[in-house]
C-alpha atoms as a PDB file:
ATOM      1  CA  UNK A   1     128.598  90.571  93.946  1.00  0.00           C
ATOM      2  CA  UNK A   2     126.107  93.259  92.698  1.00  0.00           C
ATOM      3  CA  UNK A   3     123.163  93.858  95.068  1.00  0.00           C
ATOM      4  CA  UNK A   4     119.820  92.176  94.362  1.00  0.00           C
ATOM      5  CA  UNK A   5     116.907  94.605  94.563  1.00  0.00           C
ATOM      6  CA  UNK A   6     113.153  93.673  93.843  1.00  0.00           C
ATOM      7  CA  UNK A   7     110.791  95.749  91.933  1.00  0.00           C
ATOM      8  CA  UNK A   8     107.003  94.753  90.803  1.00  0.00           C
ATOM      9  CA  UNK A   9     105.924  95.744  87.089  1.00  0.00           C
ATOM     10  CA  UNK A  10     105.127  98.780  87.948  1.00  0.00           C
ATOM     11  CA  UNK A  11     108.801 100.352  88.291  1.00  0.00           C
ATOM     12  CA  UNK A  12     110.235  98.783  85.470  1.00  0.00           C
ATOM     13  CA  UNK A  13     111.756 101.929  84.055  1.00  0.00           C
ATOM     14  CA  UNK A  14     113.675 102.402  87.436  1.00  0.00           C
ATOM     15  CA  UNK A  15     114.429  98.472  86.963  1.00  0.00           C
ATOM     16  CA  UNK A  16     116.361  99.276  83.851  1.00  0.00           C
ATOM     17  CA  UNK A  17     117.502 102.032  85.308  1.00  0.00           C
ATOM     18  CA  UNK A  18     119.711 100.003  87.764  1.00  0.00           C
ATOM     19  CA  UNK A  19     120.337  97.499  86.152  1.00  0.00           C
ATOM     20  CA  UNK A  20     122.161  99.623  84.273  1.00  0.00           C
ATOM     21  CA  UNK A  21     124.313 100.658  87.217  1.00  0.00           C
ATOM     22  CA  UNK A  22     124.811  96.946  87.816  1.00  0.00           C
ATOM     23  CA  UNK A  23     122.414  96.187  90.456  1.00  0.00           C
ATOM     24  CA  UNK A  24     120.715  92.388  89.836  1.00  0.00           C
ATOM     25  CA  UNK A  25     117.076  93.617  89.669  1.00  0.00           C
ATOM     26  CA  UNK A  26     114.543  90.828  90.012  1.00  0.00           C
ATOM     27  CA  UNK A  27     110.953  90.650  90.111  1.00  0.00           C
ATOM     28  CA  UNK A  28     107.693  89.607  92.326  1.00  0.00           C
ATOM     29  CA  UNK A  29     107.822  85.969  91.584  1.00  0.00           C
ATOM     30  CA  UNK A  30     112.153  85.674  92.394  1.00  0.00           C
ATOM     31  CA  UNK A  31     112.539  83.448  95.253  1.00  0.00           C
ATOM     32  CA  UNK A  32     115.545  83.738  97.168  1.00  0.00           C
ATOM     33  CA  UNK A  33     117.284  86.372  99.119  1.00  0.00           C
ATOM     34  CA  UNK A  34     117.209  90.166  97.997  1.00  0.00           C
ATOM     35  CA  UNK A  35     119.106  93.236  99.493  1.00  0.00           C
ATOM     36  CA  UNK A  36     115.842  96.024  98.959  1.00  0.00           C
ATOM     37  CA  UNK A  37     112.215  95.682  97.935  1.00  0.00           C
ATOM     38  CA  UNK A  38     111.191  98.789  96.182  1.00  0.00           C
ATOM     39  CA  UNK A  39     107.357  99.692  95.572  1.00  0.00           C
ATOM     40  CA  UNK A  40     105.579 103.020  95.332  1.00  0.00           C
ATOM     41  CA  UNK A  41     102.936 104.023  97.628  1.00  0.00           C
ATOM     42  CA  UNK A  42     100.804 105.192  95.436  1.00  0.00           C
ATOM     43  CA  UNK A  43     100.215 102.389  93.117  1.00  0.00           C
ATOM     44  CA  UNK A  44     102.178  99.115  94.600  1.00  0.00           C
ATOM     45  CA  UNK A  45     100.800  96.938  97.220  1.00  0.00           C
ATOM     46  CA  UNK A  46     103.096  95.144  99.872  1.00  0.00           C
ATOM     47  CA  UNK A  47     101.241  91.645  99.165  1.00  0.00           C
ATOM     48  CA  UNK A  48     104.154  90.545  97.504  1.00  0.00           C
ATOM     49  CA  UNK A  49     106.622  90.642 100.458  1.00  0.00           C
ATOM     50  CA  UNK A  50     106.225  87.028 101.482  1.00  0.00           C
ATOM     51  CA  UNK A  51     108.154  85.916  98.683  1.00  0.00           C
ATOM     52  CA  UNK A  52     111.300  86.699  99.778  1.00  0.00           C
ATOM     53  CA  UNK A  53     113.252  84.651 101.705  1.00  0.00           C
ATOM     54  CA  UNK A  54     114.662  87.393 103.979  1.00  0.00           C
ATOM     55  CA  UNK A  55     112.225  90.172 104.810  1.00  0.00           C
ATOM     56  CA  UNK A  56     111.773  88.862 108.385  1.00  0.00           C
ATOM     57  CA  UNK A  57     115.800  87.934 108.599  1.00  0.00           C
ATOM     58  CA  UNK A  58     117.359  90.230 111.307  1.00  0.00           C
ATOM     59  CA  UNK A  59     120.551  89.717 110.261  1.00  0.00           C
ATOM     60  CA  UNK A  60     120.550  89.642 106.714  1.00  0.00           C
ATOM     61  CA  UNK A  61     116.412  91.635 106.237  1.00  0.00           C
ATOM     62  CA  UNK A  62     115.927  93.577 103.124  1.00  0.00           C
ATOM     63  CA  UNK A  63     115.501  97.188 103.040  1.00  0.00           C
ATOM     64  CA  UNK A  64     111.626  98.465 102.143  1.00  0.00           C
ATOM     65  CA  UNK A  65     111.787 101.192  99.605  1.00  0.00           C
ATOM     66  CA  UNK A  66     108.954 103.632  98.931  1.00  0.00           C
ATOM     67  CA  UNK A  67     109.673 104.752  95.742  1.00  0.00           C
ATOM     68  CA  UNK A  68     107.518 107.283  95.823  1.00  0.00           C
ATOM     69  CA  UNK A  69     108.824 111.165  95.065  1.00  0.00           C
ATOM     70  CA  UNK A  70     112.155 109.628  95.262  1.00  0.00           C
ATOM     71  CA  UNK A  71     114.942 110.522  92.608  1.00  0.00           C
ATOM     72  CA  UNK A  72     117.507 107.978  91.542  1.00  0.00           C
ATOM     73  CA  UNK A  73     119.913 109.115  93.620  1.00  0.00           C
ATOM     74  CA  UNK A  74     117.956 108.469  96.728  1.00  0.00           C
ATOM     75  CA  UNK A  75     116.935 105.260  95.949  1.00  0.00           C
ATOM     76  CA  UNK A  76     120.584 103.988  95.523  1.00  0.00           C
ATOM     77  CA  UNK A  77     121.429 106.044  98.655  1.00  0.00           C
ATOM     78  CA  UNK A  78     118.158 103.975 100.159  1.00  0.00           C
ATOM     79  CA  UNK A  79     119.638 100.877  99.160  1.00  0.00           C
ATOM     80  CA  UNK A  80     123.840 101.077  99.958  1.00  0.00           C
ATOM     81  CA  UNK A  81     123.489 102.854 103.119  1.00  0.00           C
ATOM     82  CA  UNK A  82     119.858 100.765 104.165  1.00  0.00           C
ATOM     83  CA  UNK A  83     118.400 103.670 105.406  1.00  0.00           C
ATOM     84  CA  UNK A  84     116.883 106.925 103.685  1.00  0.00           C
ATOM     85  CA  UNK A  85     116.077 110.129 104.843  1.00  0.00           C
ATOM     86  CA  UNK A  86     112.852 110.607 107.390  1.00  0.00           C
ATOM     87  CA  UNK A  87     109.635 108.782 106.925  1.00  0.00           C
ATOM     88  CA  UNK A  88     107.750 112.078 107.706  1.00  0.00           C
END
């Protein structure tokens, strides 16, 4: 079952991107359970985290992705292992 990872309109190029390596990449208005929420610092707001039915959910939460001067690579990193490198 391929993850499901949320992106707003902003990041559709890294949407296509992977869905293309076979992620199920969904959008701001999905409702239902999603593995990561990406969104870039600089130009994404986190408004849109209430929509998802397990942001809050300790066992099954959603990773929070910042997006921002990350490469590919680390975001799928971000998103298989649920953790990236430091926040500072």
């Amino acid at each position: 079952m391929p993850k499901v990872v949320a992106i707003p309109n902003n990041l559709e190029q890294i949407g296509r991107e992977l869905d293309a390596r076979g992620y199920e990449v969904v959008h701001d208005r999905y409702d239902g359970y999603v593995d990561a929420i990406l969104y870039d610092s600089r130009e994404s707001s986190l408004a849109y985290l209430n929509n998802y039915d397990n942001v809050l959910d300790m066992e099954r939460g959603a990773i929070v992705v910042d997006v921002h001067n990350k490469g590919l690579r680390d975001i799928i990193y971000a998103i298989e292992h649920r953790s990236y490198e430091g926040l500072f």
